[in-house]
N, C-alpha and C. Protein backbone atom coordinates (compact mmCIF):
# COMPACT_ATOMS: atom_id res chain seq x y z
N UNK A 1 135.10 88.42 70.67
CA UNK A 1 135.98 87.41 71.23
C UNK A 1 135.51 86.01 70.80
N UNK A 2 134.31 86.00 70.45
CA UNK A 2 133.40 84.56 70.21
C UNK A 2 134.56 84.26 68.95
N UNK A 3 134.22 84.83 68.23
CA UNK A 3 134.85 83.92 66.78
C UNK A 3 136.50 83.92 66.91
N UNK A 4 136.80 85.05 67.77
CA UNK A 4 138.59 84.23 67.78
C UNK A 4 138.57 83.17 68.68
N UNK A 5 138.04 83.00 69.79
CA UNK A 5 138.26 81.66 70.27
C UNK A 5 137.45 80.59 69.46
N UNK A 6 136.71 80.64 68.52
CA UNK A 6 136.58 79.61 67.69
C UNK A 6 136.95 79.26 66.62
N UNK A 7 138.33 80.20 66.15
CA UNK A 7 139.07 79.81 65.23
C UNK A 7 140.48 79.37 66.51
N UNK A 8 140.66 79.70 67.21
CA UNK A 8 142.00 79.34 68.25
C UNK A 8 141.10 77.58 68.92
N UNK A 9 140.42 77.47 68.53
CA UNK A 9 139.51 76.15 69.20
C UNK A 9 139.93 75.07 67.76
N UNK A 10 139.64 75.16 66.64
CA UNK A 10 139.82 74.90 65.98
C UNK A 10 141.55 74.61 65.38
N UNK A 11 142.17 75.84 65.26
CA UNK A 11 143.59 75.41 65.61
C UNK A 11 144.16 74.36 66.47
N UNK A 12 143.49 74.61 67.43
CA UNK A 12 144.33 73.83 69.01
C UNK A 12 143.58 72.51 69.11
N UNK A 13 142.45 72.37 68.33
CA UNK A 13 141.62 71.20 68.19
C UNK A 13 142.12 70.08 69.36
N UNK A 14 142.93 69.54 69.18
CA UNK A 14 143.58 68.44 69.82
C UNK A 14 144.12 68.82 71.53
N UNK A 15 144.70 70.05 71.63
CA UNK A 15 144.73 70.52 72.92
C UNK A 15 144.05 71.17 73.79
N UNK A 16 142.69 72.30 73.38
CA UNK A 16 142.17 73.28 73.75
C UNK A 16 140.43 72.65 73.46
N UNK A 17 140.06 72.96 74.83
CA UNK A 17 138.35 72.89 74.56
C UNK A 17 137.77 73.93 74.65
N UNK A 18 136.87 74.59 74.19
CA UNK A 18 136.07 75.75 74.43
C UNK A 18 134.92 75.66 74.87
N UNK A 19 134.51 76.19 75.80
CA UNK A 19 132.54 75.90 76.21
C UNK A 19 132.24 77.94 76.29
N UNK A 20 131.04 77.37 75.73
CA UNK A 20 130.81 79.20 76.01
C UNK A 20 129.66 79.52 76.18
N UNK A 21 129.15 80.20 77.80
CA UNK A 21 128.33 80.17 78.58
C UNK A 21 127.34 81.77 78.50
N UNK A 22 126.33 81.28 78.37
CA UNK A 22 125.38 82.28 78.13
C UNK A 22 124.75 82.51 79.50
N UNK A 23 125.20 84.19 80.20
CA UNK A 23 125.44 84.62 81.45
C UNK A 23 124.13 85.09 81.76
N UNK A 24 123.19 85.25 80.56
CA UNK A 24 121.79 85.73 81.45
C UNK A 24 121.03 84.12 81.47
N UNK A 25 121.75 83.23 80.60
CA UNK A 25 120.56 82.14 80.83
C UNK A 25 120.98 81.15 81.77
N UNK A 26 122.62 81.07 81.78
CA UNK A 26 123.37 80.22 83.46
C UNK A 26 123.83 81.16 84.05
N UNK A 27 123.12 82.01 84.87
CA UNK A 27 123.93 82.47 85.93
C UNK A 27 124.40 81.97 87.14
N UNK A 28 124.22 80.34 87.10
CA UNK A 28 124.73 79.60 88.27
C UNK A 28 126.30 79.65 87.79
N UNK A 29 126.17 78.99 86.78
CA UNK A 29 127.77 78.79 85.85
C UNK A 29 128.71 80.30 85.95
N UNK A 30 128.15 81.52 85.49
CA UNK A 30 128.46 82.78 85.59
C UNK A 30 129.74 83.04 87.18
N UNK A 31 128.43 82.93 87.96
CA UNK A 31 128.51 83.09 88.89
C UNK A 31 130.24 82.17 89.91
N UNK A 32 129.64 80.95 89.56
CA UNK A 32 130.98 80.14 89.60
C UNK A 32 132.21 80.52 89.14
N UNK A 33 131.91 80.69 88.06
CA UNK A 33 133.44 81.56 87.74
C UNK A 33 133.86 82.97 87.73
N UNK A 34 132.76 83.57 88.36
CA UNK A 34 133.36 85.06 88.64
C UNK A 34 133.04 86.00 87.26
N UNK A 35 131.98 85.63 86.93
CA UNK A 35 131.85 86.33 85.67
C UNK A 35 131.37 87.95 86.17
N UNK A 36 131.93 88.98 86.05
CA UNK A 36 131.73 90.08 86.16
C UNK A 36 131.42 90.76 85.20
N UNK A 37 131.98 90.97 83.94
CA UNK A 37 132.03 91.67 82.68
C UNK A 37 131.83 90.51 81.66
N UNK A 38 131.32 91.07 80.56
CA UNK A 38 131.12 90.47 78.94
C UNK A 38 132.18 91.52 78.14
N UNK A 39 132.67 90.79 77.40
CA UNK A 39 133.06 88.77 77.49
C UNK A 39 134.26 88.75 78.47
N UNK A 40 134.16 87.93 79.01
CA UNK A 40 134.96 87.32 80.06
C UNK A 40 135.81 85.94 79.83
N UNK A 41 137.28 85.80 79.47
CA UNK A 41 137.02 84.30 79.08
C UNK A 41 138.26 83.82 80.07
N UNK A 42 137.80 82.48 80.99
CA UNK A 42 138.14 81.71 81.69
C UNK A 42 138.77 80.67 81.33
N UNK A 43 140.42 80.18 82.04
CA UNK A 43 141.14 78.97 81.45
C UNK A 43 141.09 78.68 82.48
N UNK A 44 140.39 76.90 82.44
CA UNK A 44 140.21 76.22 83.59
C UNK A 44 141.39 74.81 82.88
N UNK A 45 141.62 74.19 84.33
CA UNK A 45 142.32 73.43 83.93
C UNK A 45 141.93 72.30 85.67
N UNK A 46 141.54 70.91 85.17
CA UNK A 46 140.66 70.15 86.17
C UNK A 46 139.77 70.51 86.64
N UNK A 47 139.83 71.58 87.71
CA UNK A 47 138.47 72.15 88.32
C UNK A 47 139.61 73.60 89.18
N UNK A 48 140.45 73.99 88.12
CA UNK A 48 141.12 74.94 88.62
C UNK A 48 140.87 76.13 87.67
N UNK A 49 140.42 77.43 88.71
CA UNK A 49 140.90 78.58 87.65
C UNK A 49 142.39 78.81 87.59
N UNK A 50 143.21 79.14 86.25
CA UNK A 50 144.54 79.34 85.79
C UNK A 50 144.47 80.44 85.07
N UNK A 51 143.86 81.00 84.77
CA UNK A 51 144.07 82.80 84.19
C UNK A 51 142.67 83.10 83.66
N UNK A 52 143.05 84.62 83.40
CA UNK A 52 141.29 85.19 83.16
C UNK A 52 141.76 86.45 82.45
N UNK A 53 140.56 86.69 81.24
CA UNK A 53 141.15 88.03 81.02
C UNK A 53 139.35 88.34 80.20
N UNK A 54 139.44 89.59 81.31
CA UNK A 54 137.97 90.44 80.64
C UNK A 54 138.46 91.50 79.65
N UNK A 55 137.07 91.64 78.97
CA UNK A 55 137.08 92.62 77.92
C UNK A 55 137.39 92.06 76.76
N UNK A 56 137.43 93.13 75.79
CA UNK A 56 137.93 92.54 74.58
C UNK A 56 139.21 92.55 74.17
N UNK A 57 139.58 91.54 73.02
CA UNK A 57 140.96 91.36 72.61
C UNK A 57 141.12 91.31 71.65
N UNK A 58 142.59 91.02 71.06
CA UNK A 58 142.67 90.74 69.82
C UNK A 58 143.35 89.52 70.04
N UNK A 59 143.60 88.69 68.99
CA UNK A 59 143.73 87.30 68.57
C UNK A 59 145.40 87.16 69.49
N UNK A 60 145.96 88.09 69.16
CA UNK A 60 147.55 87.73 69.69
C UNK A 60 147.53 87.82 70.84
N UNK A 61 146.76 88.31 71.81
CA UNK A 61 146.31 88.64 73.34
C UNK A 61 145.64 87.49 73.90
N UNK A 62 144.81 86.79 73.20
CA UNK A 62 144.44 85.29 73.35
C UNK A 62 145.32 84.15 73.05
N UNK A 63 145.63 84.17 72.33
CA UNK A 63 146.67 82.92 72.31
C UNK A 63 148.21 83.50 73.15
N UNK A 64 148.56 84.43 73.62
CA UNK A 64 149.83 84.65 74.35
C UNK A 64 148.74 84.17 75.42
N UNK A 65 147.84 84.49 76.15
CA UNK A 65 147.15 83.70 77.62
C UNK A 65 147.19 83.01 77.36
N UNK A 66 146.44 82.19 76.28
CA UNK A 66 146.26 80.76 76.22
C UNK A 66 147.57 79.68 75.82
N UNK A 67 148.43 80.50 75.23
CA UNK A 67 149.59 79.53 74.93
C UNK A 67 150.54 78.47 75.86
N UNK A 68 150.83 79.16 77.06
CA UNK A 68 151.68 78.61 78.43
C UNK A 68 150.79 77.96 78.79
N UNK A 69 149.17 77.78 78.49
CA UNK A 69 148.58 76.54 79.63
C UNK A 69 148.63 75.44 78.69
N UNK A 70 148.96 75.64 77.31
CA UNK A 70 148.53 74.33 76.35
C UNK A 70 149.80 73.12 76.91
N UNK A 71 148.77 71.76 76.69
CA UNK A 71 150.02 70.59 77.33
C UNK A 71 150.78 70.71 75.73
N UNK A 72 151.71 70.61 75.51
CA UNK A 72 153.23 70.83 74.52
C UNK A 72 152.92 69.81 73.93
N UNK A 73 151.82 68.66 73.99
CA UNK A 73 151.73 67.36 72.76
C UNK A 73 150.07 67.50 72.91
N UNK A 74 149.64 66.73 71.76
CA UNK A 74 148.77 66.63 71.29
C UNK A 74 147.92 65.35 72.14
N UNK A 75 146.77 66.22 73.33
CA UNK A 75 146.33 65.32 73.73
C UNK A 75 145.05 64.60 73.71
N UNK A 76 144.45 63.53 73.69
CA UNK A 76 142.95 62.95 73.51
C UNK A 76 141.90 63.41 74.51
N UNK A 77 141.64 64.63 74.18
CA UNK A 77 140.43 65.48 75.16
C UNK A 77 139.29 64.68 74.71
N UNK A 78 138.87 64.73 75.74
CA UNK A 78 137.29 64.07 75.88
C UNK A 78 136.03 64.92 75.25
N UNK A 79 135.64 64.81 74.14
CA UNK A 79 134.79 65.54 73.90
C UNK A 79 133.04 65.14 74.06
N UNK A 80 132.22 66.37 75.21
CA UNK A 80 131.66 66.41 75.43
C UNK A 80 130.02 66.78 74.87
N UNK A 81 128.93 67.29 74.78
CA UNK A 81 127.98 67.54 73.87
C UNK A 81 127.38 68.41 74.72
C-alpha cells in the first residue's frame, strides 16, 4: 500500500497529504487512530476521521476512497517536515 499511496500523493500533490506512521515505534499515534491491522490507511480531514480501509489494496480501491474527500480545486496545503 506504501508505494501506491506515494504515487496517489504525488498525483494529488496539490490536494492530498500523506503521513505514514510507524505502529511499533508511535503507538501513541497508532493508537489514536484505531490502528488495528497493517496497513491500515486513515483519511483525516481537520481533526476528523472520514473513512478507513484495512488491509491491502489495489490502486483503484484507493483512489475510489480517496477520491470523494479530495476538495474539487487545487488547494495550498501546508506542508509540514
Amino acid at each position: 500500500m506504501e508505494s501506491l499511496l506515494a504515487q496517489l500523493a504525488r498525483k494529488e500533490r496539490d490536494r492530498l497529504r500523506v503521513a505514514r506512521v510507524d505502529v511499533e515505534e508511535d503507538a501513541e499515534t497508532a493508537s489514536r487512530f484505531r490502528v488495528r491491522k497493517v496497513p491500515t490507511l486513515v483519511l483525516v480531514k481537520g481533526k476528523r476521521t472520514i473513512a478507513r480501509f484495512e488491509g491491502r489494496a489495489k490502486a483503484a480501491d484507493i483512489e475510489e476512497l480517496v477520491e470523494p474527500h479530495l476538495p474539487s480545486e487545487k488547494t495550498d496545503l501546508k506542508r509540514t517536515s
